[in-house]
PDB file of N, CA and C in Angstrom:
ATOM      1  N   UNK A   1       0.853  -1.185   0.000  1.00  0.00           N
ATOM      2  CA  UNK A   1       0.000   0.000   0.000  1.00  0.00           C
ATOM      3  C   UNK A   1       0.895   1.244   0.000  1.00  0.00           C
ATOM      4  N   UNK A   2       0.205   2.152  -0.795  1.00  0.00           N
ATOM      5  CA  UNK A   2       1.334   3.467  -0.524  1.00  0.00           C
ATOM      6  C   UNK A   2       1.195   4.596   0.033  1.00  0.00           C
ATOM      7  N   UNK A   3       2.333   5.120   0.216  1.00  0.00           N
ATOM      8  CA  UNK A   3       2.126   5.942   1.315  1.00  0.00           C
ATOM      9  C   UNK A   3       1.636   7.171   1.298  1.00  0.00           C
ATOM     10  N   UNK A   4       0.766   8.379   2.191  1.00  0.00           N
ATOM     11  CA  UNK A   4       0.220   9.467   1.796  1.00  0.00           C
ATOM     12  C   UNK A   4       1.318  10.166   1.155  1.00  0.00           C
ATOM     13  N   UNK A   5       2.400  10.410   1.030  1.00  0.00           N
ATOM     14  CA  UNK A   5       3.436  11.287   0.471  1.00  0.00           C
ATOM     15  C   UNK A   5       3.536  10.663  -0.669  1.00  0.00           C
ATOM     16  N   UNK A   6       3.005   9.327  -0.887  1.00  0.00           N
ATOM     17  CA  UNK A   6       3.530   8.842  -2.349  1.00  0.00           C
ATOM     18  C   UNK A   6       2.523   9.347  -3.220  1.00  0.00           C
ATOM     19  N   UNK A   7       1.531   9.056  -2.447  1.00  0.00           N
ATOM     20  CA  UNK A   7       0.121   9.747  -3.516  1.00  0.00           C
ATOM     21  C   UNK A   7      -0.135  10.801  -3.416  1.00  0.00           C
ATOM     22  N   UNK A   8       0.381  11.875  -2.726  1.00  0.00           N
ATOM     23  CA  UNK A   8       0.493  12.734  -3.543  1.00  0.00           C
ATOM     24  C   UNK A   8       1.635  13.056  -4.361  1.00  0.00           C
ATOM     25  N   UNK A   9       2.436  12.944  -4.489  1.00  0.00           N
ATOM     26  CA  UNK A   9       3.092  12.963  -5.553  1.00  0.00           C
ATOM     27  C   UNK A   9       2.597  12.574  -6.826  1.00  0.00           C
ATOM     28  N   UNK A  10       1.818  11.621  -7.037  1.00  0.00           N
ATOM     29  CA  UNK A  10       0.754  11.253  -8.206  1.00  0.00           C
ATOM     30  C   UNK A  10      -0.380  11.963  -8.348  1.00  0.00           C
ATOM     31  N   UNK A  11      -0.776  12.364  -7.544  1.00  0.00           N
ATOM     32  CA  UNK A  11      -2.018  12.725  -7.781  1.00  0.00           C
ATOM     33  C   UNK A  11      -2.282  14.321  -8.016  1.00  0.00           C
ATOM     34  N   UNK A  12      -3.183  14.554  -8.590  1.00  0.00           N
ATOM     35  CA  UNK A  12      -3.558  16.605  -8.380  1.00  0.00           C
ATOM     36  C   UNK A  12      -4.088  16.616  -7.027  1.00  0.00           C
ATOM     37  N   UNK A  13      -3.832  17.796  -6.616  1.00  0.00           N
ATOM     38  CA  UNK A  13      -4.415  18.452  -5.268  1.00  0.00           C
ATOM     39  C   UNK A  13      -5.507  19.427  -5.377  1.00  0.00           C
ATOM     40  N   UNK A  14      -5.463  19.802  -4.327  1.00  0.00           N
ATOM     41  CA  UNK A  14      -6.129  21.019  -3.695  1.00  0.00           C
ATOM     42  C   UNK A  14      -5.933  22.323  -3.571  1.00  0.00           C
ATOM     43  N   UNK A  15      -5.897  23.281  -4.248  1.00  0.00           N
ATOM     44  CA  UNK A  15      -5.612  24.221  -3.623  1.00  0.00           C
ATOM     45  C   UNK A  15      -6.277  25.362  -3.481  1.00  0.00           C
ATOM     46  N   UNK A  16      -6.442  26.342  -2.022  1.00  0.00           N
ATOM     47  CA  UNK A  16      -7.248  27.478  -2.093  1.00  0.00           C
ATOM     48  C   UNK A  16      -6.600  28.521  -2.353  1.00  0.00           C
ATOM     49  N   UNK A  17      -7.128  29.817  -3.098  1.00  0.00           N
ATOM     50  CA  UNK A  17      -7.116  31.253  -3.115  1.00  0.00           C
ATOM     51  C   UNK A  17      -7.405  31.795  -2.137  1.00  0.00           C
ATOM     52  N   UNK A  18      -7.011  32.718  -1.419  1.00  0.00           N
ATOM     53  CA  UNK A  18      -7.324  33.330  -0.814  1.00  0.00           C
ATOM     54  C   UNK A  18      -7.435  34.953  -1.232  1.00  0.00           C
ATOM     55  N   UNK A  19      -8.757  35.452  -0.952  1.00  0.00           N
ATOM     56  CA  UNK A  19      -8.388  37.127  -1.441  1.00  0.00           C
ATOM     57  C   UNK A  19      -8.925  37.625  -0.389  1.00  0.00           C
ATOM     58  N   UNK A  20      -7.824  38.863  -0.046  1.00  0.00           N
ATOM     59  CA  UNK A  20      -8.287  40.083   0.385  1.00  0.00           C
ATOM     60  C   UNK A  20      -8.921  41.389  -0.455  1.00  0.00           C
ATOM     61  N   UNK A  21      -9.548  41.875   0.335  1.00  0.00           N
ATOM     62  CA  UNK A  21     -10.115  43.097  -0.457  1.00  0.00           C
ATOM     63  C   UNK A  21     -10.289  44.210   0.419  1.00  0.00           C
ATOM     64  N   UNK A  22     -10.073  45.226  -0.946  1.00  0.00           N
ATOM     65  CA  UNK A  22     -10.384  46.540  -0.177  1.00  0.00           C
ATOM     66  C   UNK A  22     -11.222  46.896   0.382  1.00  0.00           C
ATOM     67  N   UNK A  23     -11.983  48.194   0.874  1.00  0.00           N
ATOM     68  CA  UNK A  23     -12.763  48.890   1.142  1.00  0.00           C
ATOM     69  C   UNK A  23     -13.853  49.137   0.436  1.00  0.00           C
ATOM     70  N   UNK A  24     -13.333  49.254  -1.111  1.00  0.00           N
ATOM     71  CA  UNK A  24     -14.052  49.449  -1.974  1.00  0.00           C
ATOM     72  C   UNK A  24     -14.358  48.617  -3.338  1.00  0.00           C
ATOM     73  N   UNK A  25     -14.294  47.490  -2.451  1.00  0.00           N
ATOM     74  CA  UNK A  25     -14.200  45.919  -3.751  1.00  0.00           C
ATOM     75  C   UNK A  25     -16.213  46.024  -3.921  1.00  0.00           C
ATOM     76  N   UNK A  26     -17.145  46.448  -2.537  1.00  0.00           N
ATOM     77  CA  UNK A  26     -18.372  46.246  -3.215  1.00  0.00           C
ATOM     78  C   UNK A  26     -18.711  47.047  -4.119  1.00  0.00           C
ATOM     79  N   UNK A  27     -18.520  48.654  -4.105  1.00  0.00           N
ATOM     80  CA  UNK A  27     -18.679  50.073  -5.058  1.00  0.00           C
ATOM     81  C   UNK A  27     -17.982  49.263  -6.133  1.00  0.00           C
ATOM     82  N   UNK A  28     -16.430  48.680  -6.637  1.00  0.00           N
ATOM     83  CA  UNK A  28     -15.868  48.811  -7.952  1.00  0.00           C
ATOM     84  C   UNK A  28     -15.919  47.558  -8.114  1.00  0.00           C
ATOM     85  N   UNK A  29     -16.333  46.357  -7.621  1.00  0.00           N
ATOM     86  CA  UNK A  29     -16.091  45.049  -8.190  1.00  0.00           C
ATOM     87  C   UNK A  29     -17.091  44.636  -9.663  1.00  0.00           C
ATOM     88  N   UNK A  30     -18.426  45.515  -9.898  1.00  0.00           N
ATOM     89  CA  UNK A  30     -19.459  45.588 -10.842  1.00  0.00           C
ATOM     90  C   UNK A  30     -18.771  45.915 -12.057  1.00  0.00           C
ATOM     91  N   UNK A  31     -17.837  46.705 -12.048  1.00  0.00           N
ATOM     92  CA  UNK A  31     -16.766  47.710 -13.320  1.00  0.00           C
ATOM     93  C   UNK A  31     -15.892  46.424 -13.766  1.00  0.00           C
ATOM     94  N   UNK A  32     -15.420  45.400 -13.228  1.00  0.00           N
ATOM     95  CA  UNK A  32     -14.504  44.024 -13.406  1.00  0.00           C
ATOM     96  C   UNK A  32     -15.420  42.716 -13.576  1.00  0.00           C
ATOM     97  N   UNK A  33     -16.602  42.542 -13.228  1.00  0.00           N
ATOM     98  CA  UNK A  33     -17.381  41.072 -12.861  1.00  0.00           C
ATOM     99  C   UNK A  33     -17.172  40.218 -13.569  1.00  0.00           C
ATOM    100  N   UNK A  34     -17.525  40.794 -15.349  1.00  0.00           N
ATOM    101  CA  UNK A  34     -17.654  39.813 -16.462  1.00  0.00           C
ATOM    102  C   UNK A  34     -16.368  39.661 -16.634  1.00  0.00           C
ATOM    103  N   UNK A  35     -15.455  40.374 -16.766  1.00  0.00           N
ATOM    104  CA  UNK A  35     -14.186  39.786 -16.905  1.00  0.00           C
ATOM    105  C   UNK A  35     -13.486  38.826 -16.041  1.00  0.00           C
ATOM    106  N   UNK A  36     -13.632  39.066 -15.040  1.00  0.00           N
ATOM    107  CA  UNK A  36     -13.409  38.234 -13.957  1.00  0.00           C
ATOM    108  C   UNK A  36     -14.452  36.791 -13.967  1.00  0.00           C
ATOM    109  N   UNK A  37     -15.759  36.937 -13.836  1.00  0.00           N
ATOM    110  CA  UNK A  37     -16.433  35.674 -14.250  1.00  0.00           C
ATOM    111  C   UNK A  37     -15.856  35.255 -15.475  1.00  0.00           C
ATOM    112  N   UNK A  38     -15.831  35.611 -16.402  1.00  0.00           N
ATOM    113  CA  UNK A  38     -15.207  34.931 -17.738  1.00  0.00           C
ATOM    114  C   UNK A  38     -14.024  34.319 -17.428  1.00  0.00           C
ATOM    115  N   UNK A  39     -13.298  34.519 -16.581  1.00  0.00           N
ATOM    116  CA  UNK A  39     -11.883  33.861 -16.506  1.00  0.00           C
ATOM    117  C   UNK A  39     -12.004  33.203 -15.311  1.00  0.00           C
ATOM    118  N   UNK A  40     -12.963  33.014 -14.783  1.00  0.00           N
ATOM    119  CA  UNK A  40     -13.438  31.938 -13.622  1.00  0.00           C
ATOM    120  C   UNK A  40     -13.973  30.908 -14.253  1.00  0.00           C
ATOM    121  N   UNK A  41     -14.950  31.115 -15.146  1.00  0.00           N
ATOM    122  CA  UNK A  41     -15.672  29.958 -16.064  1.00  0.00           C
ATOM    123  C   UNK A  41     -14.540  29.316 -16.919  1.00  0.00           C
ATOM    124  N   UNK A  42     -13.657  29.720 -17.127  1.00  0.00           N
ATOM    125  CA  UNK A  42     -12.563  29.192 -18.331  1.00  0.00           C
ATOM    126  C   UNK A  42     -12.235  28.482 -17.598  1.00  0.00           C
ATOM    127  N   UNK A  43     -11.557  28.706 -16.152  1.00  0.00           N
ATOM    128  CA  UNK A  43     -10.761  27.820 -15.664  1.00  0.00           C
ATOM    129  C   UNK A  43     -11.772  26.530 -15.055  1.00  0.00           C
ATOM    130  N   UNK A  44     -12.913  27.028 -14.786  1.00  0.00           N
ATOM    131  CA  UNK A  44     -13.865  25.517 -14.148  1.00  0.00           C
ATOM    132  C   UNK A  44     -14.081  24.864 -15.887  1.00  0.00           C
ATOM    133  N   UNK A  45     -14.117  25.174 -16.656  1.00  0.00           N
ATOM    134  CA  UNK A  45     -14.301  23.956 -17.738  1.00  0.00           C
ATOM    135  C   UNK A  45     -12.849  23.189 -18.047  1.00  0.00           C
ATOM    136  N   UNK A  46     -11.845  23.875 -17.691  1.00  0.00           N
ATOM    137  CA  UNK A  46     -10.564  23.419 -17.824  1.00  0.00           C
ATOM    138  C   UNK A  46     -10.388  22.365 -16.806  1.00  0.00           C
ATOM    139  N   UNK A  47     -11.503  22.247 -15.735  1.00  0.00           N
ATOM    140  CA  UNK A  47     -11.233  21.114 -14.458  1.00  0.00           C
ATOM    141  C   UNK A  47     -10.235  22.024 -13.568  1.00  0.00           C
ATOM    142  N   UNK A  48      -9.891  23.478 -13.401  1.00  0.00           N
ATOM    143  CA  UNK A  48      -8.947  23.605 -12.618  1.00  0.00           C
ATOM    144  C   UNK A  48      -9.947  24.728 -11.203  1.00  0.00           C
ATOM    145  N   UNK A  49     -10.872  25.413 -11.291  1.00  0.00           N
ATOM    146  CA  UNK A  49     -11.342  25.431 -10.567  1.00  0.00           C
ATOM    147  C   UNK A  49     -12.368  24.785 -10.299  1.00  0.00           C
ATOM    148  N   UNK A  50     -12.557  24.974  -8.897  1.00  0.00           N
ATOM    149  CA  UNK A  50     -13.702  23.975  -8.616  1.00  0.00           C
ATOM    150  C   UNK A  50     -14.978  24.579  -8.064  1.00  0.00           C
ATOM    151  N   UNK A  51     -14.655  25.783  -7.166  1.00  0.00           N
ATOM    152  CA  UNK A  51     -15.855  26.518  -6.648  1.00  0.00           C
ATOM    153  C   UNK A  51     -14.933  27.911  -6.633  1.00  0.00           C
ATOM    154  N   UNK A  52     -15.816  28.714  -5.864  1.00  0.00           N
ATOM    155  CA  UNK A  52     -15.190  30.008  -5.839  1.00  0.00           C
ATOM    156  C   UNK A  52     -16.599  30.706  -5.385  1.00  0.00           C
ATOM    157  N   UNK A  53     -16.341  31.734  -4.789  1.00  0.00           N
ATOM    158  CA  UNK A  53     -17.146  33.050  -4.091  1.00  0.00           C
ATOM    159  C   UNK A  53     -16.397  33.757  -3.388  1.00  0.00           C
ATOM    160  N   UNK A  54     -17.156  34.812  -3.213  1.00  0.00           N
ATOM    161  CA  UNK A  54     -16.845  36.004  -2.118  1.00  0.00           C
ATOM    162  C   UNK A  54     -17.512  35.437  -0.718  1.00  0.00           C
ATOM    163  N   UNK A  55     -16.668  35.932   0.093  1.00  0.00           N
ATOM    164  CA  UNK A  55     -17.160  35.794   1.633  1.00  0.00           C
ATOM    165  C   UNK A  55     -18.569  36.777   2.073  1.00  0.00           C
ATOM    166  N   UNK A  56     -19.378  36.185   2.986  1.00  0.00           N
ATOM    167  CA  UNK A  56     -20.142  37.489   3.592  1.00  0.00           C
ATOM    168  C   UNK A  56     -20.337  37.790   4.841  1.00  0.00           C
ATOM    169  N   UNK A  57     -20.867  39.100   4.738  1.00  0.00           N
ATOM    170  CA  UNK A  57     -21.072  39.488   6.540  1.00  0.00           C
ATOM    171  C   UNK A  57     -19.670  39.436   7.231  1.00  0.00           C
ATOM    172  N   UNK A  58     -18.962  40.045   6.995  1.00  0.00           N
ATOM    173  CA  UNK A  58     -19.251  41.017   5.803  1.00  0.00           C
ATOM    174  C   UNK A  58     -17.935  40.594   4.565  1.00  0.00           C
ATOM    175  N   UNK A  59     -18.412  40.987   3.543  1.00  0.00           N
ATOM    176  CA  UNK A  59     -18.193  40.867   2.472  1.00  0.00           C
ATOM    177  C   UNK A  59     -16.446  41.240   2.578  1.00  0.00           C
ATOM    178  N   UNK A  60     -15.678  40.784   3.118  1.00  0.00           N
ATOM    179  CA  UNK A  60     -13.887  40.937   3.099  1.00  0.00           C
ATOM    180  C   UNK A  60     -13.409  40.255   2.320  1.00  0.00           C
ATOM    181  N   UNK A  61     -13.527  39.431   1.381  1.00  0.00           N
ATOM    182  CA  UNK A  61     -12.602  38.619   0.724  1.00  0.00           C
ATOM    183  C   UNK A  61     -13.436  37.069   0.089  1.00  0.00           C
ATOM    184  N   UNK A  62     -12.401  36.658  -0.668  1.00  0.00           N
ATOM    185  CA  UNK A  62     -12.903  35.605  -1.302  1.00  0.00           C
ATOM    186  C   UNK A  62     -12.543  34.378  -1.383  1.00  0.00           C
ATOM    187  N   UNK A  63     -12.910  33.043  -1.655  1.00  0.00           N
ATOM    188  CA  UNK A  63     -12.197  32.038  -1.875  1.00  0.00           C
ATOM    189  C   UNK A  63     -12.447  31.208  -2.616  1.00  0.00           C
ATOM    190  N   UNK A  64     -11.038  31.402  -3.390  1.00  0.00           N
ATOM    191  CA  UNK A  64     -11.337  29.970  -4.611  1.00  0.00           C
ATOM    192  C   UNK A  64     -10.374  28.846  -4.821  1.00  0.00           C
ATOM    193  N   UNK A  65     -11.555  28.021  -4.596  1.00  0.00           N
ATOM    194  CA  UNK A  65     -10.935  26.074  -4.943  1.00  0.00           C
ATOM    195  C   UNK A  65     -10.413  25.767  -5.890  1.00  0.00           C
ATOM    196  N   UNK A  66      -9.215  25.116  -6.263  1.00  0.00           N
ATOM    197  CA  UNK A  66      -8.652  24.589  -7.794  1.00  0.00           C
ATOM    198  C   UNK A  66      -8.101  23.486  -7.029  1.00  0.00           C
ATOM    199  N   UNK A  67      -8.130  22.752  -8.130  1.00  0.00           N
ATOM    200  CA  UNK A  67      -7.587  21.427  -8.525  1.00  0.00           C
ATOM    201  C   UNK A  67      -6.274  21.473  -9.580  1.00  0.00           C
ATOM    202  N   UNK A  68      -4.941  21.453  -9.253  1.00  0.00           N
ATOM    203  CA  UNK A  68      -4.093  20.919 -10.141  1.00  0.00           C
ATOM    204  C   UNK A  68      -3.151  20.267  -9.415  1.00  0.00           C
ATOM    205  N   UNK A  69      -1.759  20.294 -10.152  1.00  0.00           N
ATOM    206  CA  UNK A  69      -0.696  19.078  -9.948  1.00  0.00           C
ATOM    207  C   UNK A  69       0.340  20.162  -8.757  1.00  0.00           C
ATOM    208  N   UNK A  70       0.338  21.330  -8.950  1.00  0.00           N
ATOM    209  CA  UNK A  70       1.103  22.555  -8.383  1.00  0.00           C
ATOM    210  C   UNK A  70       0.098  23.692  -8.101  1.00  0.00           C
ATOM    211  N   UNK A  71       0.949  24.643  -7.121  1.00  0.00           N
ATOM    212  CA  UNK A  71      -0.296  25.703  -6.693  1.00  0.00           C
ATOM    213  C   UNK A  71      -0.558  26.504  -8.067  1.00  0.00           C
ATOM    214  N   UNK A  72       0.792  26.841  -8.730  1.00  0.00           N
ATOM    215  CA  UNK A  72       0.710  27.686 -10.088  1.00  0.00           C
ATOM    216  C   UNK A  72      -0.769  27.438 -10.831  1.00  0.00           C
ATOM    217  N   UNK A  73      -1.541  26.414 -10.726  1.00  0.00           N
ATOM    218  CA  UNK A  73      -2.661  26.691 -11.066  1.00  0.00           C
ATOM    219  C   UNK A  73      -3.549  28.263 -10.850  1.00  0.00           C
ATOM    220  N   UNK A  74      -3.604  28.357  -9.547  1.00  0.00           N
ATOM    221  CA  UNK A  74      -4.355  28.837  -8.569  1.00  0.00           C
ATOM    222  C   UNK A  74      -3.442  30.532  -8.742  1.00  0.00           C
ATOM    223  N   UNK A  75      -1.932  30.362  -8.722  1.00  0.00           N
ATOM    224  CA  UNK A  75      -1.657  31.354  -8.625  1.00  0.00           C
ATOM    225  C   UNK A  75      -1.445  32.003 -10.278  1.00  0.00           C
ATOM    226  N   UNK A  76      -1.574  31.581 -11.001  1.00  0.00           N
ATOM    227  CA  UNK A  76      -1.546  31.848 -12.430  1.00  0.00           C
ATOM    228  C   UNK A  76      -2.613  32.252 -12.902  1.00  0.00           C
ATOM    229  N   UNK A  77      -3.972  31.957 -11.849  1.00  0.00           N
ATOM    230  CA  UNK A  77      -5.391  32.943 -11.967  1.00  0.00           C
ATOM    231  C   UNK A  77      -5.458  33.882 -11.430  1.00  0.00           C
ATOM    232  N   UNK A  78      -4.773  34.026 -10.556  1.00  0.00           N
ATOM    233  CA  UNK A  78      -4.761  35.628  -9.469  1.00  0.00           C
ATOM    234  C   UNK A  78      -4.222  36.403 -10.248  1.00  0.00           C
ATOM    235  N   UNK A  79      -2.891  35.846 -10.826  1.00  0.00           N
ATOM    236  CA  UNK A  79      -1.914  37.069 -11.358  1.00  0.00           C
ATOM    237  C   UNK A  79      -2.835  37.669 -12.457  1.00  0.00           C
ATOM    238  N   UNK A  80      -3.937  36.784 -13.227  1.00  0.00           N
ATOM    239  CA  UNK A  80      -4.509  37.105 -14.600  1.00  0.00           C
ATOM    240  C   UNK A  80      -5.774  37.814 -14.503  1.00  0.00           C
ATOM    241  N   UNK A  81      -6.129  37.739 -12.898  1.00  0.00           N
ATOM    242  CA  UNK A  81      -7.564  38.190 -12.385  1.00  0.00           C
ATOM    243  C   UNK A  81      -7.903  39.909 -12.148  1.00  0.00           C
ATOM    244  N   UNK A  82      -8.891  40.490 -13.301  1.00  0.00           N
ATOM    245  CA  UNK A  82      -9.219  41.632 -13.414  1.00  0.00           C
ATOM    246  C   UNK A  82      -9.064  42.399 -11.945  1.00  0.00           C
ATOM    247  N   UNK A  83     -10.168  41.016 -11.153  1.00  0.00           N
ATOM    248  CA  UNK A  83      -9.816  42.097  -9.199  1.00  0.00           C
ATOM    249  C   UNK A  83      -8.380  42.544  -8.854  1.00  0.00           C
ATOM    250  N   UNK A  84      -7.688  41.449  -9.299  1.00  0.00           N
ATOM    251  CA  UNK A  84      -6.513  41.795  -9.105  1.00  0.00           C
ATOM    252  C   UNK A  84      -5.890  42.831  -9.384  1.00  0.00           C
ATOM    253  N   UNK A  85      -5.539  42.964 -10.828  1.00  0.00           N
ATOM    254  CA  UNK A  85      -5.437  43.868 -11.939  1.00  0.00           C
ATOM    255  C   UNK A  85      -6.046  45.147 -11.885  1.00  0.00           C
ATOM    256  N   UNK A  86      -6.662  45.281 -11.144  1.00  0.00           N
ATOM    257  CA  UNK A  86      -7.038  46.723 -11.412  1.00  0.00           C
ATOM    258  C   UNK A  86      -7.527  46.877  -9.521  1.00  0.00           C
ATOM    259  N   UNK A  87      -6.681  46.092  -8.364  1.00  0.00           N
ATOM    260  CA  UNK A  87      -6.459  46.671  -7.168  1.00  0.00           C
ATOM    261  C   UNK A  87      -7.797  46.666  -6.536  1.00  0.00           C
ATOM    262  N   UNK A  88      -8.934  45.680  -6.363  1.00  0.00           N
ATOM    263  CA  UNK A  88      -9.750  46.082  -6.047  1.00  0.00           C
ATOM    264  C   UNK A  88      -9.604  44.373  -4.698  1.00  0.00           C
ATOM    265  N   UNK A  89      -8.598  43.689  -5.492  1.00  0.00           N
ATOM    266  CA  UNK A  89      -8.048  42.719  -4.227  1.00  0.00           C
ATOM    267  C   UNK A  89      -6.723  43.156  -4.076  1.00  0.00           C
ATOM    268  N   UNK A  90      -6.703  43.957  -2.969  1.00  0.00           N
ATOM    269  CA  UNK A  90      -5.550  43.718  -1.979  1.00  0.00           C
ATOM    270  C   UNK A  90      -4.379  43.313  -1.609  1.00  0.00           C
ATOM    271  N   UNK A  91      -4.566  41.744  -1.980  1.00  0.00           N
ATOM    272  CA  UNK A  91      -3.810  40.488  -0.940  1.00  0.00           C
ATOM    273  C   UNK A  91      -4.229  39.420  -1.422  1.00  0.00           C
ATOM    274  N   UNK A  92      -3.218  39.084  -2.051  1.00  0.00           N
ATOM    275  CA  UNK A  92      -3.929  37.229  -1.995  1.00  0.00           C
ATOM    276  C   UNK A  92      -2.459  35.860  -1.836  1.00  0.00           C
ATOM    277  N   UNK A  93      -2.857  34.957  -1.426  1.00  0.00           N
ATOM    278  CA  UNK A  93      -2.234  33.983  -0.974  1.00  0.00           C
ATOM    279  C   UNK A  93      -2.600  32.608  -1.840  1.00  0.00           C
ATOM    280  N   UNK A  94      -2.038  31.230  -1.554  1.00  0.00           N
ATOM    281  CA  UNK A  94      -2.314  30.265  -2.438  1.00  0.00           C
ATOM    282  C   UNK A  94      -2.117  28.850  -1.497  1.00  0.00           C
ATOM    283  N   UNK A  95      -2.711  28.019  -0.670  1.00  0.00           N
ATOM    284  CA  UNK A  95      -2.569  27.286   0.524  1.00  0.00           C
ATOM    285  C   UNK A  95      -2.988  25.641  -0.112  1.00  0.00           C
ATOM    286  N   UNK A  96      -1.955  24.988  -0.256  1.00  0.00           N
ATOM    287  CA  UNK A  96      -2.269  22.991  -0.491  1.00  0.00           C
ATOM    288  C   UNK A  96      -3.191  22.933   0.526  1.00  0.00           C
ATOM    289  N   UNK A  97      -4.287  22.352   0.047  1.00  0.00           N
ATOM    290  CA  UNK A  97      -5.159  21.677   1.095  1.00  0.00           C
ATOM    291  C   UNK A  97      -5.254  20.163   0.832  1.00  0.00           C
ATOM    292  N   UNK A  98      -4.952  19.455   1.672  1.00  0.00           N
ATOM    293  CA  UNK A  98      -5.079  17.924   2.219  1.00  0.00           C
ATOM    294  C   UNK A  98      -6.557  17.778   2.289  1.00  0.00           C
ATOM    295  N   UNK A  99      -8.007  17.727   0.850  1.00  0.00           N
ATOM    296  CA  UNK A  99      -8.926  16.941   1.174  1.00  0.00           C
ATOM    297  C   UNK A  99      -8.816  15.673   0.815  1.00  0.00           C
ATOM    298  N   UNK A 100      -9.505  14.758   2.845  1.00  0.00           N
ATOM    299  CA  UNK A 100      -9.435  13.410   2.932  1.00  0.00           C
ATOM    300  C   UNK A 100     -10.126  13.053   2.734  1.00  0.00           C
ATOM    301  N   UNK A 101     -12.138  13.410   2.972  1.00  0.00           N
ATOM    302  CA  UNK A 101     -13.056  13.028   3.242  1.00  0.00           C
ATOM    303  C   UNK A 101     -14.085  13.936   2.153  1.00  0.00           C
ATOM    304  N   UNK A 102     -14.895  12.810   1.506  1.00  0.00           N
ATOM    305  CA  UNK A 102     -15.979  13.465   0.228  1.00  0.00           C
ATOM    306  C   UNK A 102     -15.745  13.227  -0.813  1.00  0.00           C
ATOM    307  N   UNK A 103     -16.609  13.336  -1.359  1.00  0.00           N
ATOM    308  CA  UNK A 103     -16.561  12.661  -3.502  1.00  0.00           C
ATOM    309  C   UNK A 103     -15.781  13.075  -4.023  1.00  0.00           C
ATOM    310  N   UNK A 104     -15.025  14.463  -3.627  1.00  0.00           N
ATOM    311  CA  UNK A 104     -14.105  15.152  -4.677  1.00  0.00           C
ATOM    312  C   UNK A 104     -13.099  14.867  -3.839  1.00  0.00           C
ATOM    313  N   UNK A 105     -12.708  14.589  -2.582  1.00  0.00           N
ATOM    314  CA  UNK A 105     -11.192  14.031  -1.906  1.00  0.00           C
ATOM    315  C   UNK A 105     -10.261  14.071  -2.779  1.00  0.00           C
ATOM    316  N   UNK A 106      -9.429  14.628  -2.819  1.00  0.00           N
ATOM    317  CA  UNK A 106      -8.007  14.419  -3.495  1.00  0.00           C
ATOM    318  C   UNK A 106      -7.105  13.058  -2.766  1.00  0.00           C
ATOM    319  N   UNK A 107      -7.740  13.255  -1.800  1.00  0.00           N
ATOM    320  CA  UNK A 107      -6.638  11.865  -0.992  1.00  0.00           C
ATOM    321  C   UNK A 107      -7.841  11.344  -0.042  1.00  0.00           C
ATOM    322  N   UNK A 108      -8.864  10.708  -0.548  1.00  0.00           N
ATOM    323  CA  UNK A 108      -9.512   9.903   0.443  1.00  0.00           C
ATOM    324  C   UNK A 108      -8.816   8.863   1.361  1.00  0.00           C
ATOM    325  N   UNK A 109      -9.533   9.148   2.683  1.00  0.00           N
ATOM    326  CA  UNK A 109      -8.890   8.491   3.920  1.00  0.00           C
ATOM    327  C   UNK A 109      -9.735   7.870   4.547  1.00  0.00           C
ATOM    328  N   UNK A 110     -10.209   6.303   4.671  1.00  0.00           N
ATOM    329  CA  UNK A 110     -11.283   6.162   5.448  1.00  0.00           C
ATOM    330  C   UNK A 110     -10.912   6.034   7.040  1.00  0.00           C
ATOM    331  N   UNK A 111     -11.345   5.817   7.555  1.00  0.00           N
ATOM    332  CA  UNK A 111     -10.953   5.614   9.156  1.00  0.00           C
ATOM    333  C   UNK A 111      -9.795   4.234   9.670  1.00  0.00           C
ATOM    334  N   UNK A 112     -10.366   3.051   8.590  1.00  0.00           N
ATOM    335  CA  UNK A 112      -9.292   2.256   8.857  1.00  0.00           C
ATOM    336  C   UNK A 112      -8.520   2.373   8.508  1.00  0.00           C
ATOM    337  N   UNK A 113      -8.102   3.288   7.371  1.00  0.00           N
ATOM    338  CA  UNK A 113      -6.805   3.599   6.797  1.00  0.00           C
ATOM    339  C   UNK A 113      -6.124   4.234   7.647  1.00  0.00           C
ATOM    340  N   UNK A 114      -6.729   4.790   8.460  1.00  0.00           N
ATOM    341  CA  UNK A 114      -5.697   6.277   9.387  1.00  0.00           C
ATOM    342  C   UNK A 114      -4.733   5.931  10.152  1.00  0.00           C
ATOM    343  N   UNK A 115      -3.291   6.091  10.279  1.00  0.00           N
ATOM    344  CA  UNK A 115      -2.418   5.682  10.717  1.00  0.00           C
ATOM    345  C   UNK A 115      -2.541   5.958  12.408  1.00  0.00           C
ATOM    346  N   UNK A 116      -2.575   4.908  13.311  1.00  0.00           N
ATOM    347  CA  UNK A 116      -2.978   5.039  14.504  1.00  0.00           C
ATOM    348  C   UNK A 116      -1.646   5.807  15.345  1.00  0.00           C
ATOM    349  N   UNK A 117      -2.137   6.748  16.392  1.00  0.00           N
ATOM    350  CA  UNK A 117      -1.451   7.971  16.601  1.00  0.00           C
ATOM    351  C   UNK A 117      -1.201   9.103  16.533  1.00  0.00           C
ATOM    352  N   UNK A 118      -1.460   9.521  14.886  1.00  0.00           N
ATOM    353  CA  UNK A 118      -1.029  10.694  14.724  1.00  0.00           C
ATOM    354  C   UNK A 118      -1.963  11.511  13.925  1.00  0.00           C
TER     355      UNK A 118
END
């Protein structure tokens, strides 16, 4: 059987976006949307994102799911992303996430699998 470090090495991951936003991402984000949706939809038919939204209550920031082999997925949409591009996000970051559990799992783990201990 192999080991979690082996599979991932084979396998695509997880990874989230993280965005910050300004002050004024609700006033100017309407002036960017379609461009920005358009290059959100490209990448979910490409299989590389997976979900994506803005946060609420309040409305600070956003987060979007991709699926590839490296974060450069994820960060190769930020750099190309109108919010970005025209300063209406802030801040953004790019974080591997380890999903174990659910249909889309990148690394399903059932319980007997779990290495006892740790």
């Amino acid at each position: 059987m192999k080991g979690i470090e082996e599979m991932e090495r084979e396998t695509r991951m997880h990874y989230l976006l993280f965005y910050e936003v300004g002050e004024d991402y609700v006033s100017r984000r309407a002036e960017f949307r379609k461009a920005h949706l358009e290059l959100a939809w490209k990448a979910s038919a490409r299989g590389e994102l997976v979900l994506a939204g803005a946060l609420k209550d309040p409305i600070d920031g956003a987060l979007l799911l991709f699926r590839g082999d490296t974060p450069e997925v994820a960060e190769k949409f930020a750099r190309a992303d109108p919010y970005v591009t025209n300063g209406i996000v802030t801040r953004w970051h790019v974080r591997e996430w380890t999903t174990v559990v659910g249909n889309q799992a990148e690394l399903p783990l059932q319980p007997e699998e779990a290495p006892l201990g740790k």
